[in-house]
PDB file of N, CA and C in Angstrom:
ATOM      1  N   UNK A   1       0.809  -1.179   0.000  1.00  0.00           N
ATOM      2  CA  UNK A   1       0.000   0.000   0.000  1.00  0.00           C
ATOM      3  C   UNK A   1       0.859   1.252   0.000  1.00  0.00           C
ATOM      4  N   UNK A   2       1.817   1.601   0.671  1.00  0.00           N
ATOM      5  CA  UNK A   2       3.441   2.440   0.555  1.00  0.00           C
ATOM      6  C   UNK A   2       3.803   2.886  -0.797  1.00  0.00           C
ATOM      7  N   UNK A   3       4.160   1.321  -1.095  1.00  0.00           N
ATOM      8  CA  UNK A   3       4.600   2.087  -2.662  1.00  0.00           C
ATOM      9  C   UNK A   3       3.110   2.573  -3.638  1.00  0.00           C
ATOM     10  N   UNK A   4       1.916   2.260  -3.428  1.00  0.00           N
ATOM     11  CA  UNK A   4       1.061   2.913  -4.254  1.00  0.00           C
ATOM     12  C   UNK A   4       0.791   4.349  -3.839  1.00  0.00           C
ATOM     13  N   UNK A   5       0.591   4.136  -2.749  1.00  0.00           N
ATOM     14  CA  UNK A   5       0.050   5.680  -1.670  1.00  0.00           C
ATOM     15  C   UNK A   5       1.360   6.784  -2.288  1.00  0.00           C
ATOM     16  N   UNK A   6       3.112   6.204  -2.072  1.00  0.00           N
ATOM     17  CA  UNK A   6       3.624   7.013  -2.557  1.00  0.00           C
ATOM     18  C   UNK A   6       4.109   7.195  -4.012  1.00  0.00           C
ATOM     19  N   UNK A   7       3.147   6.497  -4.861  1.00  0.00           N
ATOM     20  CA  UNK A   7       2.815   6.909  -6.229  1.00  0.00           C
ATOM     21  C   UNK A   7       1.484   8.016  -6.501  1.00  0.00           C
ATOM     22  N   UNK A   8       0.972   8.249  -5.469  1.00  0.00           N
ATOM     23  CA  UNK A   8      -0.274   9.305  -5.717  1.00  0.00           C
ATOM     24  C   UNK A   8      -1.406   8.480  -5.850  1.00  0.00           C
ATOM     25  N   UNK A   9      -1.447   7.331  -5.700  1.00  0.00           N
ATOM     26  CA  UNK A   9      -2.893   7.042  -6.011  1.00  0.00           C
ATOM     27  C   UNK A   9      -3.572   7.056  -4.156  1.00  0.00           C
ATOM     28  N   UNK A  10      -4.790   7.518  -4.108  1.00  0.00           N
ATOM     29  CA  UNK A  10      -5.483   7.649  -2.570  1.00  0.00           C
ATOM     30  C   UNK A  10      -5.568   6.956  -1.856  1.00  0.00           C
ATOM     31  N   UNK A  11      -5.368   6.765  -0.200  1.00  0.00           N
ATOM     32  CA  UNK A  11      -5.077   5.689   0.237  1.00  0.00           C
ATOM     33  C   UNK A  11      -6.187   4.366   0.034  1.00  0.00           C
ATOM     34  N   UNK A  12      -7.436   5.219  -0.117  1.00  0.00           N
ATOM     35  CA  UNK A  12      -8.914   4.387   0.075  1.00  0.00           C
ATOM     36  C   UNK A  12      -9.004   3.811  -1.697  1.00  0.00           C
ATOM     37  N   UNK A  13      -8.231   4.081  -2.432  1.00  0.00           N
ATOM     38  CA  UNK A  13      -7.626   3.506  -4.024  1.00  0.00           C
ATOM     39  C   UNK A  13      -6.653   2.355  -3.619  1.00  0.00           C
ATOM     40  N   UNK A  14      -5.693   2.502  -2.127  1.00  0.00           N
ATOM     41  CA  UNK A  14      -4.958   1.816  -2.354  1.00  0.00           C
ATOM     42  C   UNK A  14      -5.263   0.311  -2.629  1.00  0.00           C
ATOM     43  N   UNK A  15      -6.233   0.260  -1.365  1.00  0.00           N
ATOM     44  CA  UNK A  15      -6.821  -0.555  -0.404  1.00  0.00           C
ATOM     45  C   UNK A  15      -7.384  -1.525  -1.503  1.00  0.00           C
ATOM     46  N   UNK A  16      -8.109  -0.684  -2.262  1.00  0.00           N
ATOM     47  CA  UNK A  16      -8.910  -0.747  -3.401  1.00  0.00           C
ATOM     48  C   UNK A  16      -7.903  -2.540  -4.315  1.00  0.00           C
ATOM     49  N   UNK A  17      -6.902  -1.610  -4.388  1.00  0.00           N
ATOM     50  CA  UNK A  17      -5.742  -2.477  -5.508  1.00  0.00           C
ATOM     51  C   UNK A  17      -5.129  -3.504  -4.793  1.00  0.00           C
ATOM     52  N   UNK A  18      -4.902  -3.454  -3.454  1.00  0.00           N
ATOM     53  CA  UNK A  18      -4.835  -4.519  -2.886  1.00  0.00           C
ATOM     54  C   UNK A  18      -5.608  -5.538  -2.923  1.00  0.00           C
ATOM     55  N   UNK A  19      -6.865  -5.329  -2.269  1.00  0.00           N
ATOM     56  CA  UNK A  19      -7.754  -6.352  -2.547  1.00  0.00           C
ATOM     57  C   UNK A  19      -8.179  -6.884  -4.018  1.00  0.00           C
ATOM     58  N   UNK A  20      -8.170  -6.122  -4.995  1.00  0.00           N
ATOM     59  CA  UNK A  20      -8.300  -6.546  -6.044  1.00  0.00           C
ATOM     60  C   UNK A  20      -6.973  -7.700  -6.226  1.00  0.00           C
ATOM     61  N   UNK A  21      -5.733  -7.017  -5.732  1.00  0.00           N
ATOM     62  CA  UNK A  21      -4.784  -8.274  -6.472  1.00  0.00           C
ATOM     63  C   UNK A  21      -5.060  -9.705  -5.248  1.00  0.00           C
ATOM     64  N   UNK A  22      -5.653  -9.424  -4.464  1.00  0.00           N
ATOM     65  CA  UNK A  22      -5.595 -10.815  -3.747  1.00  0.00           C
ATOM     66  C   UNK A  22      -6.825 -11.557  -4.236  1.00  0.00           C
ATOM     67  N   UNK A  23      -7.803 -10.671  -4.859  1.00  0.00           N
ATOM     68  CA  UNK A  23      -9.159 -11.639  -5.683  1.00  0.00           C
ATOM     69  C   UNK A  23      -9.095 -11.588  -7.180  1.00  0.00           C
ATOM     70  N   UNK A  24      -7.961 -11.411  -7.735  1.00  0.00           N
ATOM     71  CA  UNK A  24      -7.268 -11.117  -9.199  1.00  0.00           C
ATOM     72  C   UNK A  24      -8.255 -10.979  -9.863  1.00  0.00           C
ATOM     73  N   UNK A  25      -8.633  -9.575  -9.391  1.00  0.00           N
ATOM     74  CA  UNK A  25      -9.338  -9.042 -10.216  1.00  0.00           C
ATOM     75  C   UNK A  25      -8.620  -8.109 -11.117  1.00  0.00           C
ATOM     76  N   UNK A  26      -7.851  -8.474 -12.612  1.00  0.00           N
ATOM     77  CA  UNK A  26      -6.900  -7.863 -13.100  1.00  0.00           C
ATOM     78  C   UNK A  26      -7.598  -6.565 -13.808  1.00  0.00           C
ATOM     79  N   UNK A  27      -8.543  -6.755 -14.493  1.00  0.00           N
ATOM     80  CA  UNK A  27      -9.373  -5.419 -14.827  1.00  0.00           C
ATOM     81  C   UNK A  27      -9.068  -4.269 -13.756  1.00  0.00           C
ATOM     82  N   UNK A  28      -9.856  -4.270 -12.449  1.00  0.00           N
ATOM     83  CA  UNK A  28      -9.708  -3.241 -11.412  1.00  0.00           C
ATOM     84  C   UNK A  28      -8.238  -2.945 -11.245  1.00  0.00           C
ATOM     85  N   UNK A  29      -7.322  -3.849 -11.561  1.00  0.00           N
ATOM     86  CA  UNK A  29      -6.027  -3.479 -11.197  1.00  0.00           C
ATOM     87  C   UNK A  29      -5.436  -2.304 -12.316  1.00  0.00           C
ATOM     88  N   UNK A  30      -5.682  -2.751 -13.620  1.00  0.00           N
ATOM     89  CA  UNK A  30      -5.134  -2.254 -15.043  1.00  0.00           C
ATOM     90  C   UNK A  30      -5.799  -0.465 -15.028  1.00  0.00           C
ATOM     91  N   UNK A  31      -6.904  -0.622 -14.204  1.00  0.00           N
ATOM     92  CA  UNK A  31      -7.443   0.685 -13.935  1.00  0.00           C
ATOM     93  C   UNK A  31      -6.685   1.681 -13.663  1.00  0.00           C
ATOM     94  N   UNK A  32      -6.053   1.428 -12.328  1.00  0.00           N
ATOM     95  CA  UNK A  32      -4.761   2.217 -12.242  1.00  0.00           C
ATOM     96  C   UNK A  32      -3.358   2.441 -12.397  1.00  0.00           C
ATOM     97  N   UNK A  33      -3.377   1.570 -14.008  1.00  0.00           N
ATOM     98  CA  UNK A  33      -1.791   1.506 -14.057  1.00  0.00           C
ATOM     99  C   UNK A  33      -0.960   2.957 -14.720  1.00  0.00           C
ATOM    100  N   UNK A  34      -1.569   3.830 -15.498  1.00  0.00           N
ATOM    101  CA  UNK A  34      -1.164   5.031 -15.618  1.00  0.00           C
ATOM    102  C   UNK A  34      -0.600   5.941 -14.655  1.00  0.00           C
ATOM    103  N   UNK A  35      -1.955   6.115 -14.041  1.00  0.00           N
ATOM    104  CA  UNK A  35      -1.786   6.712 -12.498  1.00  0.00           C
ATOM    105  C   UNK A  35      -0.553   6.452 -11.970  1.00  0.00           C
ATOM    106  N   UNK A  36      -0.274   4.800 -11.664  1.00  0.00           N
ATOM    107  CA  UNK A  36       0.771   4.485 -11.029  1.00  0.00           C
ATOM    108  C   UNK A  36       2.016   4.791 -11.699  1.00  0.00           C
ATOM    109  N   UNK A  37       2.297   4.860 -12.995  1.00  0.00           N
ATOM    110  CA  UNK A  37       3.775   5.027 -13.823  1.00  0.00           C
ATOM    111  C   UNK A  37       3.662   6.111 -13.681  1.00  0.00           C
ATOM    112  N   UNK A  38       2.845   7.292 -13.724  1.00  0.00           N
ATOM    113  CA  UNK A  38       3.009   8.577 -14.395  1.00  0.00           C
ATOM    114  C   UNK A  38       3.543   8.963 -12.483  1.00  0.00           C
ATOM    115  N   UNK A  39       2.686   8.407 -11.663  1.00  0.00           N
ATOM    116  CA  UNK A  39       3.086   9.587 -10.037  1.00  0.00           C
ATOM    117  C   UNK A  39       4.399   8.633  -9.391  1.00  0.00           C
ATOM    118  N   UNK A  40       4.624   7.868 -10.121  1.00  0.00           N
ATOM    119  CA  UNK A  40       5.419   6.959  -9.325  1.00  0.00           C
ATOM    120  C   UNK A  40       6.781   7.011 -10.229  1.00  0.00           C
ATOM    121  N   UNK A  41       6.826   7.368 -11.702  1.00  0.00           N
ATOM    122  CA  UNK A  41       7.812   7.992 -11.551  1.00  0.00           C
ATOM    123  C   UNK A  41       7.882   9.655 -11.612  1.00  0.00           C
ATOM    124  N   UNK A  42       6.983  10.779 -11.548  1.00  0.00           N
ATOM    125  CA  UNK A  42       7.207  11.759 -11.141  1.00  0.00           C
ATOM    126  C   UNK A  42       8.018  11.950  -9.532  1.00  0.00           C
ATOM    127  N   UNK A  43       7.640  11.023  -8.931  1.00  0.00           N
ATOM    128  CA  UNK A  43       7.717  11.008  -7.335  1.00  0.00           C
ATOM    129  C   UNK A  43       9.272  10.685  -7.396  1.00  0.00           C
ATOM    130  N   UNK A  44       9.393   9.700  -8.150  1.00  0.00           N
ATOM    131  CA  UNK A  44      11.344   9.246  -8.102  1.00  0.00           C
ATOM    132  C   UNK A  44      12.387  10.265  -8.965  1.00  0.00           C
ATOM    133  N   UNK A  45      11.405  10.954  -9.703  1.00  0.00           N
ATOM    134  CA  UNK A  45      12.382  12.409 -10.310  1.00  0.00           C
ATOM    135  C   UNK A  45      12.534  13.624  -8.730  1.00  0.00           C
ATOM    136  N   UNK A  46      11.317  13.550  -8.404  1.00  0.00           N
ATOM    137  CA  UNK A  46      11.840  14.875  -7.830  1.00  0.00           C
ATOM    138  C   UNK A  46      12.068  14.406  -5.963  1.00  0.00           C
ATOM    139  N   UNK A  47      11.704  13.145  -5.662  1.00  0.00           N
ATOM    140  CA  UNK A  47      11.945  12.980  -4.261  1.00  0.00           C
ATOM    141  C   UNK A  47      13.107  11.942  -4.222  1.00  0.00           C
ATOM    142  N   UNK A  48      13.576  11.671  -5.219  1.00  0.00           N
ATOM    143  CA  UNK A  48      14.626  10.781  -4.990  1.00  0.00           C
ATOM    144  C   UNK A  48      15.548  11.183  -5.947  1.00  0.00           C
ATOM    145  N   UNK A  49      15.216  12.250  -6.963  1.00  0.00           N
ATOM    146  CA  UNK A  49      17.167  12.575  -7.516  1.00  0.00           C
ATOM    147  C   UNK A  49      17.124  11.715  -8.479  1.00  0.00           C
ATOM    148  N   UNK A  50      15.958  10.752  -9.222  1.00  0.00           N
ATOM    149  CA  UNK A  50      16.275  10.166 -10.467  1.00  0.00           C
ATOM    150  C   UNK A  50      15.941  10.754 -11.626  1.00  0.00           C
ATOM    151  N   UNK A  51      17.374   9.994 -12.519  1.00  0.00           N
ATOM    152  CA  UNK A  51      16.894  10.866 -14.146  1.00  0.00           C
ATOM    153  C   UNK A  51      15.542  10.549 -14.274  1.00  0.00           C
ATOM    154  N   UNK A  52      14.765  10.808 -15.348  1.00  0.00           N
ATOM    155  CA  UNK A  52      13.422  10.551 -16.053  1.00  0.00           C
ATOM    156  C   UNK A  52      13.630   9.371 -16.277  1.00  0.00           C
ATOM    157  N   UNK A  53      14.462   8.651 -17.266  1.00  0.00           N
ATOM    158  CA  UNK A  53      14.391   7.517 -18.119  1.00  0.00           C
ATOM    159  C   UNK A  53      14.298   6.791 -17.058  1.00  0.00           C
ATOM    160  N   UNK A  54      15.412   7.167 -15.905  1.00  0.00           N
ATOM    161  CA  UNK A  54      15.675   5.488 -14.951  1.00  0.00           C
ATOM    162  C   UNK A  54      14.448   5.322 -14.096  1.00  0.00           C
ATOM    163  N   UNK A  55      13.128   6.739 -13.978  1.00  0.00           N
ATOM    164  CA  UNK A  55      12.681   6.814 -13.015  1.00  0.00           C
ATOM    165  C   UNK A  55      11.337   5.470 -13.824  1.00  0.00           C
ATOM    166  N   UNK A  56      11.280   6.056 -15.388  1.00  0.00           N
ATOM    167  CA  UNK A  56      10.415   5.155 -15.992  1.00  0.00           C
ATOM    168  C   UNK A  56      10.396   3.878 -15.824  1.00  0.00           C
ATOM    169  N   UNK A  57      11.761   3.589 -15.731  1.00  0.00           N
ATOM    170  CA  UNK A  57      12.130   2.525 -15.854  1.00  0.00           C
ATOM    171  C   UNK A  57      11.975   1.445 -14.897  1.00  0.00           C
ATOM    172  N   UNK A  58      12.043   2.405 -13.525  1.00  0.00           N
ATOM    173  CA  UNK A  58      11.902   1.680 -12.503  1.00  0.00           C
ATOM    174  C   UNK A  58      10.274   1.115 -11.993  1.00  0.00           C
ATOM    175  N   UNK A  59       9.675   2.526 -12.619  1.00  0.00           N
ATOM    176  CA  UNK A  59       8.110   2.317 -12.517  1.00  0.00           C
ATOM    177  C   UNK A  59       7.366   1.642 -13.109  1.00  0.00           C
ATOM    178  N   UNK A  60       8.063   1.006 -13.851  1.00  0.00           N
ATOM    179  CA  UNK A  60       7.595  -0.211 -15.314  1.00  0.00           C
ATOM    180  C   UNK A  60       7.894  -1.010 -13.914  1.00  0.00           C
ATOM    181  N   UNK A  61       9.233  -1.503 -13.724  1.00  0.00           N
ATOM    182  CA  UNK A  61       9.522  -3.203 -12.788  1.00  0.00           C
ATOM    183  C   UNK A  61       8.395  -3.215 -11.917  1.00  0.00           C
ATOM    184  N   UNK A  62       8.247  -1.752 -10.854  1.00  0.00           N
ATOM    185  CA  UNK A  62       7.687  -2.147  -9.881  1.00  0.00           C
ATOM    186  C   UNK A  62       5.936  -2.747 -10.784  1.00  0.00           C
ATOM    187  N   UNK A  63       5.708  -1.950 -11.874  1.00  0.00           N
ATOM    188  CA  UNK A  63       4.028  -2.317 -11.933  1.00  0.00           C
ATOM    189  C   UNK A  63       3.920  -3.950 -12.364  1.00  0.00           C
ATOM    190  N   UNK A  64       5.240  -3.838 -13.068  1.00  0.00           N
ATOM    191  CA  UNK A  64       5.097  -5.499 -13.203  1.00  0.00           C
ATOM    192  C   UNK A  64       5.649  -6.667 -12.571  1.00  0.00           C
ATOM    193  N   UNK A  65       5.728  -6.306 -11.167  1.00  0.00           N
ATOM    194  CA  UNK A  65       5.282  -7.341  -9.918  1.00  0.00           C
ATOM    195  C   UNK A  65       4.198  -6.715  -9.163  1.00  0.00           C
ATOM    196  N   UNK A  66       3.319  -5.641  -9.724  1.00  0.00           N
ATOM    197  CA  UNK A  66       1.883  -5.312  -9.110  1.00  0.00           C
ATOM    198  C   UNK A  66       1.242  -6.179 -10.035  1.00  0.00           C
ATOM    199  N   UNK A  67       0.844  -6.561 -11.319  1.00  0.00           N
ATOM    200  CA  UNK A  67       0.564  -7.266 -12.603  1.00  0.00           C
ATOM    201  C   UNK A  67       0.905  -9.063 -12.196  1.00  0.00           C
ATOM    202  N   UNK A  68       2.285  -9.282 -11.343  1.00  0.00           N
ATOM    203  CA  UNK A  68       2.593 -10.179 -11.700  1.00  0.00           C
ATOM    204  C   UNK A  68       1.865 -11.000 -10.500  1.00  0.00           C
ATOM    205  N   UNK A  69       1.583 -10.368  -9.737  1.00  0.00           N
ATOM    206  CA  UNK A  69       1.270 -10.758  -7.593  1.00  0.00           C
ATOM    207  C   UNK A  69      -0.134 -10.844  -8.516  1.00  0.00           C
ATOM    208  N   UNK A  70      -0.657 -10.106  -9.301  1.00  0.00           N
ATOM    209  CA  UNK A  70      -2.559 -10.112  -9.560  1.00  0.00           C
ATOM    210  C   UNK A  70      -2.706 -11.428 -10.246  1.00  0.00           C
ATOM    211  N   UNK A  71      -1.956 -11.707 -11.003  1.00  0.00           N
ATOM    212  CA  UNK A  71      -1.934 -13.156 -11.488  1.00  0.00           C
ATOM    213  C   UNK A  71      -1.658 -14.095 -11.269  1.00  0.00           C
ATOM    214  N   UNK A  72      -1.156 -14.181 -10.133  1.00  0.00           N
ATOM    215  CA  UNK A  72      -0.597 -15.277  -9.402  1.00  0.00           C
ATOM    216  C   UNK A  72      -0.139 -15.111  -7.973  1.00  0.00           C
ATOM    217  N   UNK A  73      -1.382 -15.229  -7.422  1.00  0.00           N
ATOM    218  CA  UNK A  73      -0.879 -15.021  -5.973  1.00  0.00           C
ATOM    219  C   UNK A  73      -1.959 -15.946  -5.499  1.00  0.00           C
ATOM    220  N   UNK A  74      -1.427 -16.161  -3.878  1.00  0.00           N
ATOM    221  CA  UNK A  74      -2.081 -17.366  -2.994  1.00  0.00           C
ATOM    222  C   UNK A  74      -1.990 -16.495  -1.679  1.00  0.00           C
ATOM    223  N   UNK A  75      -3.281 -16.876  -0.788  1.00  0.00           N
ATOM    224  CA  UNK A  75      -3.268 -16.047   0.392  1.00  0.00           C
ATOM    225  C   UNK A  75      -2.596 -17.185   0.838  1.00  0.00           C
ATOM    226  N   UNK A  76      -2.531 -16.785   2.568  1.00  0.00           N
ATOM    227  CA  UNK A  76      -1.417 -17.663   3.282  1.00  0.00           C
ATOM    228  C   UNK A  76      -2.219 -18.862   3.766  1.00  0.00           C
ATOM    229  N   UNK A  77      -3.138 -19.031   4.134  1.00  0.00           N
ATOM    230  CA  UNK A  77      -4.265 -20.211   3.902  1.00  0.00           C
ATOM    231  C   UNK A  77      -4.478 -20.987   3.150  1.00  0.00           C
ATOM    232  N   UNK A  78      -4.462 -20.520   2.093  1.00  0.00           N
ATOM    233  CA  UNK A  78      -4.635 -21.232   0.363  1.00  0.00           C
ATOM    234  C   UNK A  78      -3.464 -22.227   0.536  1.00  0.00           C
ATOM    235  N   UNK A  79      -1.816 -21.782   0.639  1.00  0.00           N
ATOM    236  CA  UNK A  79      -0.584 -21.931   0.226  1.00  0.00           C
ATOM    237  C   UNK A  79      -0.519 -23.144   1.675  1.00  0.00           C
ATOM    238  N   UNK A  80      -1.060 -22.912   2.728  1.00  0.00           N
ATOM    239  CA  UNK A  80      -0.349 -24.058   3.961  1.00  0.00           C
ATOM    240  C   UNK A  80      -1.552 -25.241   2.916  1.00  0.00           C
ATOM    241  N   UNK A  81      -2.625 -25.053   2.729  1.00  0.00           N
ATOM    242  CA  UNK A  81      -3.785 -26.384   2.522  1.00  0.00           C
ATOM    243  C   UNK A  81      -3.387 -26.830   0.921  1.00  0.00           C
ATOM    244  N   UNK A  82      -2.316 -26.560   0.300  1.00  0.00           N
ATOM    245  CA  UNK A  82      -2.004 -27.166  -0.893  1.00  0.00           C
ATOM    246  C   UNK A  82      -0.735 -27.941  -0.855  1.00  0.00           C
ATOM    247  N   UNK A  83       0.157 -27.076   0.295  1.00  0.00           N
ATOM    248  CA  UNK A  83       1.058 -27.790   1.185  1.00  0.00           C
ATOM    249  C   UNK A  83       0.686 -28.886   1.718  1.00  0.00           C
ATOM    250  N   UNK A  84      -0.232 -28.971   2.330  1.00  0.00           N
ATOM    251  CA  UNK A  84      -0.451 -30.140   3.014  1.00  0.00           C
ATOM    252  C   UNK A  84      -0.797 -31.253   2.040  1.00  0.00           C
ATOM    253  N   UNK A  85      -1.805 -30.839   1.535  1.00  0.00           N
ATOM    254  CA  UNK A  85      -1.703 -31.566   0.594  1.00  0.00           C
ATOM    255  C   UNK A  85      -1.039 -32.559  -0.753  1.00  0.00           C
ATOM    256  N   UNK A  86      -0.236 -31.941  -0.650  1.00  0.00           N
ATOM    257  CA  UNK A  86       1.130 -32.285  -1.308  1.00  0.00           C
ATOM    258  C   UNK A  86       1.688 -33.191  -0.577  1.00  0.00           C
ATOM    259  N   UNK A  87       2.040 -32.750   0.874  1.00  0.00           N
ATOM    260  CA  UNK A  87       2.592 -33.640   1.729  1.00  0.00           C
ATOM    261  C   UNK A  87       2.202 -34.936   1.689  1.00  0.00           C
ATOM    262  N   UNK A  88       0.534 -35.293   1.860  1.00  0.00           N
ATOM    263  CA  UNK A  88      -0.203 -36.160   2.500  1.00  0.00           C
ATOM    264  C   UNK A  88      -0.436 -37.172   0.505  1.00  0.00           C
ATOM    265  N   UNK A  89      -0.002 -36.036  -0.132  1.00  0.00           N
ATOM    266  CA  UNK A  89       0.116 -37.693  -1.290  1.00  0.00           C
ATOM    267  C   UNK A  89       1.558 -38.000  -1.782  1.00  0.00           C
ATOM    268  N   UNK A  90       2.622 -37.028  -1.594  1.00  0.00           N
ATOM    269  CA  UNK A  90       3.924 -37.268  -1.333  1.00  0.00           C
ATOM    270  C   UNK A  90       4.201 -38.803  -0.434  1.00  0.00           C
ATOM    271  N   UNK A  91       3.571 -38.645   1.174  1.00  0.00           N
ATOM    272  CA  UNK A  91       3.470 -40.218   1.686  1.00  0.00           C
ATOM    273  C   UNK A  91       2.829 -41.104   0.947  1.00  0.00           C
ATOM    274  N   UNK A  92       1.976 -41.040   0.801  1.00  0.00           N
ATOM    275  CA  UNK A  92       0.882 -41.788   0.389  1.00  0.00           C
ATOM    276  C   UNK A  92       1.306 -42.771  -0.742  1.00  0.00           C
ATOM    277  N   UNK A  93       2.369 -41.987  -1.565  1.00  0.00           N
ATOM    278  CA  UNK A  93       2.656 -42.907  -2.953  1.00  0.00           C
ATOM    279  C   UNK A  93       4.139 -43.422  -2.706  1.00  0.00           C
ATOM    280  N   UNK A  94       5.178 -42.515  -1.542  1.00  0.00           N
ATOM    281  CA  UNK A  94       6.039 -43.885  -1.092  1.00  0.00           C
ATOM    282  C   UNK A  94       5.753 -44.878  -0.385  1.00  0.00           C
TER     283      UNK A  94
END
């Protein structure tokens, strides 16, 4: 929520994009991807001392592990009960 909030998008937007990437809802996400390149690298030109190009540049990586978490992500619940699962036919077939 940090790095969006300090890209300019509102905190009650942030919240917004969070939850969307944990119910991959990629539409709601793609909503604010302008927003996010354009304040996120304005924000790294003038609060952090980066050229333009590198600031673009950087604001591309970060959106595409915001893009990449919306498409593939597991809450921490999901990830132990597939674990286990794994486990329990891992035995099962030695």
């Amino acid at each position: 929520m940090k790095v969006l909030s300090f890209a300019g998008i509102p905190m009650g937007d942030c919240y917004t994009v969070i939850k969307s990437i944990s119910k991959k809802r990629f539409e709601k996400i793609m909503h604010y991807k302008e927003q996010f390149l354009t304040g996120m690298s304005q924000k790294l030109v003038e609060a952090e001392n980066i050229d333009k190009e590198r600031a673009d540049e950087v604001s591309k990586t970060i959106w595409g592990i915001i893009e990449d978490a919306s498409a593939y992500g597991f809450n921490s619940s999901h990830s132990l009960s597939v674990s286990f699962d794994s486990l329990l036919a891992a035995y099962y077939i030695h």
